[in-house]
Protein backbone atom coordinates (compact mmCIF):
# COMPACT_ATOMS: atom_id res chain seq x y z
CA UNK A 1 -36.45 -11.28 -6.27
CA UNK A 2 -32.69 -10.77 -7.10
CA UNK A 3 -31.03 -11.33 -3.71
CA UNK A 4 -27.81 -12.40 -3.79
CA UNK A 5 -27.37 -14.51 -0.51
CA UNK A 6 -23.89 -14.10 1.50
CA UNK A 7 -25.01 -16.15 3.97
CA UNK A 8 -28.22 -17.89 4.52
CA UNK A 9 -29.07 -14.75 6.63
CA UNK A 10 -27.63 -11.74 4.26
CA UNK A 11 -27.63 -10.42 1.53
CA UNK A 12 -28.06 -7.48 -1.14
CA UNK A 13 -30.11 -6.79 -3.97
CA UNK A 14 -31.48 -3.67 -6.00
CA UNK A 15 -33.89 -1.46 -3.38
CA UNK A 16 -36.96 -1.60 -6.12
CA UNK A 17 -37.02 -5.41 -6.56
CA UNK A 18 -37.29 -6.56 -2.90
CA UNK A 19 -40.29 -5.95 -0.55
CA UNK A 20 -40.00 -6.16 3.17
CA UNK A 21 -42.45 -8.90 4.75
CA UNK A 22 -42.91 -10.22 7.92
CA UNK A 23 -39.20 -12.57 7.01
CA UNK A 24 -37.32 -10.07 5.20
CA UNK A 25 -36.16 -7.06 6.79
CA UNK A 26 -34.46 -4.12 4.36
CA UNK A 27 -31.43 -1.89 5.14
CA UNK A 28 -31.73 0.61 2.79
CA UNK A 29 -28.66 2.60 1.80
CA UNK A 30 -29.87 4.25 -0.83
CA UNK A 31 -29.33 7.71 1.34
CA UNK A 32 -25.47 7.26 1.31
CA UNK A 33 -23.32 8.29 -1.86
CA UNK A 34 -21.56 6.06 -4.29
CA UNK A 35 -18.32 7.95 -3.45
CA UNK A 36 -16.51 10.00 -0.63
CA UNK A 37 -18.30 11.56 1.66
CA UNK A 38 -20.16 9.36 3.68
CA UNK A 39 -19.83 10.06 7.24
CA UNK A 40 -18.48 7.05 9.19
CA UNK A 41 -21.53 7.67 11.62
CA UNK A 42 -23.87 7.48 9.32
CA UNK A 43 -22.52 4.49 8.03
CA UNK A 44 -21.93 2.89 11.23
CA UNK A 45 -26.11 3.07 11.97
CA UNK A 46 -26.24 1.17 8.83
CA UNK A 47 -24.41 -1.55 10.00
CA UNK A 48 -25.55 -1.35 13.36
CA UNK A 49 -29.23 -2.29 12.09
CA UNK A 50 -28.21 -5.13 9.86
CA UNK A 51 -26.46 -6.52 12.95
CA UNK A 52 -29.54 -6.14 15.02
CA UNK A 53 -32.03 -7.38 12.70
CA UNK A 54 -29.26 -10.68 12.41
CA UNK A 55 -29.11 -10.81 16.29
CA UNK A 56 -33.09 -11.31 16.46
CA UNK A 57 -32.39 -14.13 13.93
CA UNK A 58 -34.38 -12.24 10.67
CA UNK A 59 -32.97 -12.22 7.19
CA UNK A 60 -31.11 -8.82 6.29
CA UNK A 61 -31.05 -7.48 2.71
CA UNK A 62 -29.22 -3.97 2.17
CA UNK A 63 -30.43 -2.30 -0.85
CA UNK A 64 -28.97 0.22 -3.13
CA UNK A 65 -30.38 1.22 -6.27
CA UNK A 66 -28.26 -1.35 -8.14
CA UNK A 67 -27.55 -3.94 -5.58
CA UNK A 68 -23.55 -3.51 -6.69
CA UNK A 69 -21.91 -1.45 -4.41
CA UNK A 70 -22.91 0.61 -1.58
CA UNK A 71 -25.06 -2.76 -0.44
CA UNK A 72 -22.40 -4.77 -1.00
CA UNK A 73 -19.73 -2.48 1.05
CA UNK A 74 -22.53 -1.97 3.85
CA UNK A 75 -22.72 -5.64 3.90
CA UNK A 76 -19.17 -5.77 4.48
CA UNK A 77 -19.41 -3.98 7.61
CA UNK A 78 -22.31 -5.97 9.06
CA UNK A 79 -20.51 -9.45 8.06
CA UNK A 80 -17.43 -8.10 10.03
CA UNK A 81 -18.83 -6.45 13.06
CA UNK A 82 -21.89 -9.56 13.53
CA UNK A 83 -19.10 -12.37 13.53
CA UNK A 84 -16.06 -10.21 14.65
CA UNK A 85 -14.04 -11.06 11.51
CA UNK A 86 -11.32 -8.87 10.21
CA UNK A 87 -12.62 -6.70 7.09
CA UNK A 88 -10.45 -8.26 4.52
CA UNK A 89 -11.82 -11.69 5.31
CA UNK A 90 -15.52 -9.73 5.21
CA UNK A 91 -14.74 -8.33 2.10
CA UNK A 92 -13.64 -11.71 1.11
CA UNK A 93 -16.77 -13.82 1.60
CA UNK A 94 -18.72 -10.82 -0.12
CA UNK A 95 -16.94 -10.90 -3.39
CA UNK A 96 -16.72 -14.42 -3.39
CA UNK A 97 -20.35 -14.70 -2.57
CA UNK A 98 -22.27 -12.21 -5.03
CA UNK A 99 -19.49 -12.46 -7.91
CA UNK A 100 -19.22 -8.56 -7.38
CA UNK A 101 -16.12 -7.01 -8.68
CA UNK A 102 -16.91 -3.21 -8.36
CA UNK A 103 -17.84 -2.57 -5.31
CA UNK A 104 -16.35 1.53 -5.36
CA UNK A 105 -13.12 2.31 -2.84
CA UNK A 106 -14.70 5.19 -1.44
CA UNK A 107 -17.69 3.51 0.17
CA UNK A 108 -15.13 0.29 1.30
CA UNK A 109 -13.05 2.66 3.18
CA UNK A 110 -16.26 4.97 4.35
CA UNK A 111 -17.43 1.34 6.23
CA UNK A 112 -13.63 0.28 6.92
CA UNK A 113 -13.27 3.54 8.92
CA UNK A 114 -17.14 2.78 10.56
CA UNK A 115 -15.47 -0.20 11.75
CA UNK A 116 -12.50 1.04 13.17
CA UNK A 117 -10.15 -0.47 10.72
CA UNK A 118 -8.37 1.85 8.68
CA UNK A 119 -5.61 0.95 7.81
CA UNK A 120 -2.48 3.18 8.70
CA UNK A 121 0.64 3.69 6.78
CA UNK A 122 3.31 1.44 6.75
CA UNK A 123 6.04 2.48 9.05
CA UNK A 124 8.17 -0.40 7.34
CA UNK A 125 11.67 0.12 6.35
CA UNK A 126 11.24 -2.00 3.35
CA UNK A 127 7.76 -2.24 1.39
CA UNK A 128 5.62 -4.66 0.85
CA UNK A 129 5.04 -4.62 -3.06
CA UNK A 130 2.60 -5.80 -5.33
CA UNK A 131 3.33 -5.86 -9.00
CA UNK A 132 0.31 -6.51 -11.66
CA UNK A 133 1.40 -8.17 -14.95
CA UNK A 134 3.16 -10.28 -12.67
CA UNK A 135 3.08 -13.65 -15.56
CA UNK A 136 3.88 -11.39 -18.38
CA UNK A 137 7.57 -11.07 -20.29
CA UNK A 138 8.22 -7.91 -18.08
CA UNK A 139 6.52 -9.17 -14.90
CA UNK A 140 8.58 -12.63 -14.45
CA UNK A 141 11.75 -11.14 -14.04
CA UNK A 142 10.75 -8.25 -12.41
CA UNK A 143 9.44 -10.30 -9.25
CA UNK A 144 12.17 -12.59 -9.01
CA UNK A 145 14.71 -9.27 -8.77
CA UNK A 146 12.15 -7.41 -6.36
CA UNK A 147 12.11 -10.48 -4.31
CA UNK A 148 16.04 -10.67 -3.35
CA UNK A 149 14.92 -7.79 -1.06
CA UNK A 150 11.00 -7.50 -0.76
CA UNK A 151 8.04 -9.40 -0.04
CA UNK A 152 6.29 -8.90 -3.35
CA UNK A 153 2.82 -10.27 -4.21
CA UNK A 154 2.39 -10.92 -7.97
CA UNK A 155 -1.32 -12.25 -9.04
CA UNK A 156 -1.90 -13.74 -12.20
CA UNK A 157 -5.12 -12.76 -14.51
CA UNK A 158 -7.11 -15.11 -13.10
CA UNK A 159 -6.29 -13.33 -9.49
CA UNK A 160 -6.72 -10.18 -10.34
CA UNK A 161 -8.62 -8.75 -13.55
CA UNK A 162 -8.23 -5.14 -13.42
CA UNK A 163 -10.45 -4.59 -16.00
CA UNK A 164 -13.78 -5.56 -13.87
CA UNK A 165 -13.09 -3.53 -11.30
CA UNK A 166 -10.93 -2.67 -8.02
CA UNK A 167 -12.34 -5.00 -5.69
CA UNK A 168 -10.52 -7.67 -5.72
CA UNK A 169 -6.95 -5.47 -5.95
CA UNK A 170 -8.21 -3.48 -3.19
CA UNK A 171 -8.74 -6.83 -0.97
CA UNK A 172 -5.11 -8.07 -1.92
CA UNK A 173 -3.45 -4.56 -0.48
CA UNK A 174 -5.63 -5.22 2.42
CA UNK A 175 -4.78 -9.10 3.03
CA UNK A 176 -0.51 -8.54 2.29
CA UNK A 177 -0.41 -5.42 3.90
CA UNK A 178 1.10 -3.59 0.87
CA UNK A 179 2.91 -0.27 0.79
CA UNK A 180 3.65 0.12 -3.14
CA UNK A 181 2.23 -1.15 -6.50
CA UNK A 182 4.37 -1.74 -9.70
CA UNK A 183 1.81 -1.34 -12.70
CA UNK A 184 3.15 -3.72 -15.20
CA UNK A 185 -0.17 -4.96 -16.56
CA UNK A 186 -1.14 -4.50 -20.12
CA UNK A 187 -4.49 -5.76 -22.35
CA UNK A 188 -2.89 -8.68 -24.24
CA UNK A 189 -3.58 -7.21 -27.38
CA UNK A 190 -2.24 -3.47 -26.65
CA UNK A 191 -2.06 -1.51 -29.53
CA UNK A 192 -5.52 -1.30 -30.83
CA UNK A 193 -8.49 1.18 -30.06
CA UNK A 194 -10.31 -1.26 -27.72
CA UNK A 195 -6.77 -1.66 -25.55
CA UNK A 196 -6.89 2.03 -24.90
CA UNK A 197 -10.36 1.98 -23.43
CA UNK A 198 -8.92 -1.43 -20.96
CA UNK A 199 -5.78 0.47 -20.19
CA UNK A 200 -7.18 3.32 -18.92
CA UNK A 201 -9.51 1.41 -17.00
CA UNK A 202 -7.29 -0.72 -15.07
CA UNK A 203 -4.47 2.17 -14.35
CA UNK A 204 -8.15 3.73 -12.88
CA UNK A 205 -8.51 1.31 -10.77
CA UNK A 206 -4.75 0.84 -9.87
CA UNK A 207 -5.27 4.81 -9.15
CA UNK A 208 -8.05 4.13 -6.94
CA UNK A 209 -6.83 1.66 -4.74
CA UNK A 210 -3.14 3.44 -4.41
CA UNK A 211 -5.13 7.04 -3.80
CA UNK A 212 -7.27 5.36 -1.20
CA UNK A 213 -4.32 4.13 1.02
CA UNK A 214 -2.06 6.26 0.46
CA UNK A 215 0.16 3.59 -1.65
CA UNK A 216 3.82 4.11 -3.90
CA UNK A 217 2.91 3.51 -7.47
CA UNK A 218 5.32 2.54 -9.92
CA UNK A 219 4.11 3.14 -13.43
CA UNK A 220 6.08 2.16 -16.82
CA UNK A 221 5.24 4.06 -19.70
CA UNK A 222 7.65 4.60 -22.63
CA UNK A 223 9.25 6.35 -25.48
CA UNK A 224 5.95 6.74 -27.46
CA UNK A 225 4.94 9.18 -25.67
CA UNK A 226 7.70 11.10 -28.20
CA UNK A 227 6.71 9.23 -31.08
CA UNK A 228 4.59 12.12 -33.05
CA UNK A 229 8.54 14.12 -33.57
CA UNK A 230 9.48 14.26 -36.92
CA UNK A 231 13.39 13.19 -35.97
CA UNK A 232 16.53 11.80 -37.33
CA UNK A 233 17.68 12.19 -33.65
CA UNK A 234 15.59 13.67 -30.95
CA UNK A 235 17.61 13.45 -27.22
CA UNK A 236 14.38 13.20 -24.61
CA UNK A 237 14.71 14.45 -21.70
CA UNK A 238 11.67 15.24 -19.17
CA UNK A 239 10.94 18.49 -20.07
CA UNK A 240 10.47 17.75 -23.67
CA UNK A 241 6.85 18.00 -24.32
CA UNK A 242 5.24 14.84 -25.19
CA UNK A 243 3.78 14.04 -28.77
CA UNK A 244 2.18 10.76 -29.17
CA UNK A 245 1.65 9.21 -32.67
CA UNK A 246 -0.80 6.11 -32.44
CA UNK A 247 -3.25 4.17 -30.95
CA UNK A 248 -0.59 2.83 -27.91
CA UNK A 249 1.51 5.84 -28.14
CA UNK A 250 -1.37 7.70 -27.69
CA UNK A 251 -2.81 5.34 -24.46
CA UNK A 252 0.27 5.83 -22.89
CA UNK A 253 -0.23 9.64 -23.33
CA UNK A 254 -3.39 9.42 -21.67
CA UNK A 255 -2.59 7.45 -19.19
CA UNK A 256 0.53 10.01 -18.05
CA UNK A 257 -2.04 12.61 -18.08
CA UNK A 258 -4.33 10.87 -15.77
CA UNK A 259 -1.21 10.16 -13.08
CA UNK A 260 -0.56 13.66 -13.07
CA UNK A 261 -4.36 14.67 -12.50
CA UNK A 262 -4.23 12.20 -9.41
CA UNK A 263 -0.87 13.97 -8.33
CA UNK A 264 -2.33 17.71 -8.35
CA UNK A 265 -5.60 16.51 -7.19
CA UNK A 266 -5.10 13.39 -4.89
CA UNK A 267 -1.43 14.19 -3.63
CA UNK A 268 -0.46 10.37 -5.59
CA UNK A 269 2.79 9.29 -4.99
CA UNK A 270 4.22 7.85 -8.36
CA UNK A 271 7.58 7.28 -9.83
CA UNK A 272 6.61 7.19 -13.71
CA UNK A 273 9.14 5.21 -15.77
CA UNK A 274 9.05 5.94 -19.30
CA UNK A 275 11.17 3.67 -21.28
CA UNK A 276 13.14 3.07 -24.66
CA UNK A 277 11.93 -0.13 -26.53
CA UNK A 278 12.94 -3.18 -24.16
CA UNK A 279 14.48 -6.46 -25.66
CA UNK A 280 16.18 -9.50 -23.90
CA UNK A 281 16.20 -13.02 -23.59
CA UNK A 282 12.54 -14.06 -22.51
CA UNK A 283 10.93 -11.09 -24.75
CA UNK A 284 9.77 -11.84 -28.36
CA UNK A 285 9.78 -8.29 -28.23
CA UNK A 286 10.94 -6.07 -30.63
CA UNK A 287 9.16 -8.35 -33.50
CA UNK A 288 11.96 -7.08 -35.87
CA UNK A 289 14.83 -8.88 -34.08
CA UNK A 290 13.62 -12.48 -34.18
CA UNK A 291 12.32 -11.44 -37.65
CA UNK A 292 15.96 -10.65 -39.23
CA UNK A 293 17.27 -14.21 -36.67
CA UNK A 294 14.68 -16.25 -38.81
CA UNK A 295 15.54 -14.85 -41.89
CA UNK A 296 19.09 -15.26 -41.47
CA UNK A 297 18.77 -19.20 -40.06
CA UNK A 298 17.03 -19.58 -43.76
CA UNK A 299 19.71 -17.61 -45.85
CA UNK A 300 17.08 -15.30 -46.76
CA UNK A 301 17.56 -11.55 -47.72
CA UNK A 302 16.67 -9.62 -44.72
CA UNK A 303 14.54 -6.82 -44.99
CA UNK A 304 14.59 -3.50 -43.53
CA UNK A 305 12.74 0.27 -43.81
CA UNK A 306 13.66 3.18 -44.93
CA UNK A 307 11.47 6.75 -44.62
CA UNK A 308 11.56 9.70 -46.44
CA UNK A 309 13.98 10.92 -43.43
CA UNK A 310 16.34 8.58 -43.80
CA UNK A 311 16.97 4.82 -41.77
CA UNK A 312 14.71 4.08 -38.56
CA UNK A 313 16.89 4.16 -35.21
CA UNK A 314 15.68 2.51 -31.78
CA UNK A 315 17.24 3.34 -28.29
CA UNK A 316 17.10 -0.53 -27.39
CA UNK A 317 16.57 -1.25 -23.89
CA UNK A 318 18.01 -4.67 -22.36
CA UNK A 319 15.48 -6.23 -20.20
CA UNK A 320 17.74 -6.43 -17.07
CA UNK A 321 18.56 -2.72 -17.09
CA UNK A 322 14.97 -1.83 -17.43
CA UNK A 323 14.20 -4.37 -14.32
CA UNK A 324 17.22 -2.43 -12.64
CA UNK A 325 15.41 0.59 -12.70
CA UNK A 326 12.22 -0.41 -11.29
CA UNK A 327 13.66 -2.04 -8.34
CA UNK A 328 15.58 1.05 -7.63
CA UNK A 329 12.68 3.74 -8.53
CA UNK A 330 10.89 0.99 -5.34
CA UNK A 331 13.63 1.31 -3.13
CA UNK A 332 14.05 5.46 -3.58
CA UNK A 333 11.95 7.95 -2.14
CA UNK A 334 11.70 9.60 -5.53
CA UNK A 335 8.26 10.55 -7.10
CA UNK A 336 8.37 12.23 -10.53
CA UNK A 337 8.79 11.15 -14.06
CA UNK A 338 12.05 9.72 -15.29
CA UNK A 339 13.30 8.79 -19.15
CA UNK A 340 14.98 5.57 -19.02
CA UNK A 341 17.36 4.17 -21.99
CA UNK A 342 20.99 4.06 -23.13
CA UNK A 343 20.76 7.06 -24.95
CA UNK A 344 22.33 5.29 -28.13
CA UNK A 345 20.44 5.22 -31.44
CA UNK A 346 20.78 2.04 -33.44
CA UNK A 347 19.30 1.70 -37.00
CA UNK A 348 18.02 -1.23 -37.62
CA UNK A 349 19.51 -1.95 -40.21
CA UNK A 350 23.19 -2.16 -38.17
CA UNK A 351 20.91 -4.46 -35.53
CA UNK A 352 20.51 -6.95 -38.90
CA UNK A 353 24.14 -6.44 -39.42
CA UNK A 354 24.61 -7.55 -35.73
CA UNK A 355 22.88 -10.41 -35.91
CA UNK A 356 24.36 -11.84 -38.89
CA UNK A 357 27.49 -11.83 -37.33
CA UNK A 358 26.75 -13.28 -34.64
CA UNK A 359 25.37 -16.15 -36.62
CA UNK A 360 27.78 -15.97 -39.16
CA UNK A 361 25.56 -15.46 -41.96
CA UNK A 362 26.08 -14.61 -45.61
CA UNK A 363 22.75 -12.24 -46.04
CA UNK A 364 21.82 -9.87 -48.23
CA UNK A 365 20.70 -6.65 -46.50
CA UNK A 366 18.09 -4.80 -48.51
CA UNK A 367 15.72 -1.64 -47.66
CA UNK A 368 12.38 -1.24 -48.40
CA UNK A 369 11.31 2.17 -49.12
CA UNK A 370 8.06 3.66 -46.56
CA UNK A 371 6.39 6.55 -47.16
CA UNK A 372 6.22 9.09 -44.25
CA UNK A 373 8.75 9.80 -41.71
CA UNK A 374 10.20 7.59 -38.48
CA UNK A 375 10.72 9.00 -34.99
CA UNK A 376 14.32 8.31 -34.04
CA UNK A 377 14.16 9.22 -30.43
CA UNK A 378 16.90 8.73 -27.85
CA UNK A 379 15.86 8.83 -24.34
CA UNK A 380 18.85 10.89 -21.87
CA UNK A 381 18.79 8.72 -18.58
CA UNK A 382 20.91 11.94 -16.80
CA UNK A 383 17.86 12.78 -14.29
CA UNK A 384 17.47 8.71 -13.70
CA UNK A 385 21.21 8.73 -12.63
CA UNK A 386 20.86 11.76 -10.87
CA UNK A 387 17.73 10.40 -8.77
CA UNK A 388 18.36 7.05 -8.64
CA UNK A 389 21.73 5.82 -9.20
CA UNK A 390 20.31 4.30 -12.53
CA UNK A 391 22.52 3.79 -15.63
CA UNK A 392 22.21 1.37 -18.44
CA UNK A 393 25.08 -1.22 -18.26
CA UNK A 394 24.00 -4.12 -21.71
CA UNK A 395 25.81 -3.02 -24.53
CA UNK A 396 23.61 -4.02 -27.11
CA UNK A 397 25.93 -6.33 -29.03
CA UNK A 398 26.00 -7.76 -25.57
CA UNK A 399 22.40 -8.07 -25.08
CA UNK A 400 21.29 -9.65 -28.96
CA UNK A 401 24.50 -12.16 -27.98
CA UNK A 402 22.45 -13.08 -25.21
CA UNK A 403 19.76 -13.68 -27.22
CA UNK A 404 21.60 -16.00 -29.83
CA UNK A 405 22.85 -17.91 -27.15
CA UNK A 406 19.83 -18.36 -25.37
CA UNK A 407 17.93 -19.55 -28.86
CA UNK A 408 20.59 -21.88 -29.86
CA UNK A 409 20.57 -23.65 -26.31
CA UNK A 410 16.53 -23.89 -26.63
CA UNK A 411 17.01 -25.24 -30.25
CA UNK A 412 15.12 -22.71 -31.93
């Protein structure tokens, strides 16, 4: 039989592979749906017989066709009510016990609110946050600002694998009490056709969890949502239409369109963040920057692109300005999609010509020719500054100084 033992007394499995006997008694769940609707009566009886069965001392299995997640949420409820524990430290010993990461929100909160122990929204003057991505070159710096003035949660993969489901996310709102989630987490490898598939599934299950308890959600998407415009200059503002060109231009379109089918259809709160491309000290991001550096350290001829419309142009980002704007877009009551940048195009090209200045290099500067044409798209921060007092301050000379100086203190 495949029963997966939570304690030496309970347990779940799929319905058709256990049979009751005069040892094993079966609380069969099969009757409630793997999704909203169950009545919190009907699954209070269910958890009311598991406890009852426990209290005569017999061994209680709750069965669902799979054994994944209306058993496993049922179970929750019997675990908490039987030994008066909280739900979070139910849910806790359930996960932990049957390796289950996808137990479904709805029936969790169908046995939460069974129990009594729904949770309420946060009354708080200042959120409690919880950002995913939280070890990655955006995530780092984004904590330690959100922390000057929050109590910010920030769990590493090993934590919290939004890929396999919302479980375990849905246990950490539940444990630190969180109000608002900043969505920072990416596949590692994000630009391929297998990322897309793993990005839409975790910002699911981000949706999910933030949809359930009525949770902020702070989402970063970014200027590739424009990248399909045939441009020399393009100014993007909100009400531009987006045209994604791309495998991760094109995830982040999705994604965008699947935050604004939870807003019309699940009233989600979301401030939606969509960037120009971020460098900074701490980044290796843009590739093309420490490219041109490492060319110029080894009096090579740098090499740069030119398309049939002329030289490629970036609306770079410093990393502290983009940070800026996600601690602000927490701390604002806005909820609505804002384009975040300087609003200056650079070619690359003059970026090359930057750098080599600032490391007083000799250089050649040569263009190699690409067929096709590049999207030169400038993103107008006026709404951001409107909504949220948001305005990029790092000149970029300023910010590839930064840079320089932060690789010739590390040596490299």
């Amino acid at each position: 039989m495949s029963i997966l033992w939570i304690t030496p007394q309970l347990g779940t499995a799929p319905a058709l592979l256990v049979q009751p006997d005069h040892e094993l008694n079966i609380v069969d769940v099969r009757d409630l749906v793997d999704k909203a609707g169950n009545r919190a009566e009907s699954v209070r009886k269910k958890i009311d017989a598991g406890c009852a069965f426990l209290r005569e001392g017999k061994k209680v299995v709750v069965c669902c066709d799979y054994g994944i997640s209306r058993s496993n949420a049922v179970a929750v409820g019997i675990l908490a009510l039987y030994e008066s524990i909280p739900f979070e430290a139910a849910l806790r010993r359930v996960l932990d016990s049957t390796g289950g990461k996808e137990i479904k929100i709805a029936p969790l909160q169908a046995v939460r609110l069974a129990l009594g122990q729904d949770r309420k929204k946060s009354s708080r003057e200042k959120p409690n946050l919880l950002v995913t991505g939280g070890n990655g070159t955006l995530g780092k710096p984004t904590i330690l600002k959100l922390k000057e003035r929050f109590a910010v949660v920030g769990p590493d993969r090993a934590e919290l694998d939004l890929r396999t489901g919302s479980a375990n996310l849905n246990l950490l709102v539940g444990e630190n009490n969180i109000d608002c989630i900043v969505h920072l987490a990416n596949p590692r490898v994000f630009t391929s056709n297998i990322a897309l598939g793993d990005t839409l599934t975790m910002l699911r299950n981000v949706l999910d969890v933030c949809t359930a308890h009525r949770l902020k959600l702070i989402y970063l998407s970014g200027w590739e949502v424009y990248s399909g415009y045939r441009s020399t200059c393009l100014r993007a503002d909100e009400s531009i239409p987006l045209f994604p060109k791309g495998p991760y231009a094109e995830t982040k379109y999705l994604c965008e369109l699947l935050i604004e089918h939870c807003r019309r259809t699940q009233d989600l709160d979301c401030a939606m963040l969509r960037s120009g491309p971020v460098y900074g000290v701490g980044s290796d991001k843009p590739k093309f920057i420490y490219n041109f550096i490492d060319k110029i350290k080894r009096s090579q001829t740098i090499k740069t692109h030119r398309y049939a419309n002329g030289l490629p142009a970036l609306d770079l980002l410093y990393i502290d300005d983009l940070v800026d704007a996600i601690a602000r877009a927490v701390d604002n009551d806005f909820a609505g999609n804002l384009n975040i940048g300087t609003g200056i195009l650079t070619p690359t090209r003059r970026v090359a010509e930057m750098l080599r200045d600032l490391l007083y290099g000799q250089n050649e500067i040569d263009s190699a020719l690409i067929e096709g044409d590049s999207a030169c798209i400038a993103m107008d921060a006026g709404r951001a500054e409107l909504e949220i007092g948001w305005k990029a301050t790092v000149a970029l000379e300023d910010g590839l100084r930064r840079i320089v100086s932060h690789l010739n203190t590390a040596g490299t």
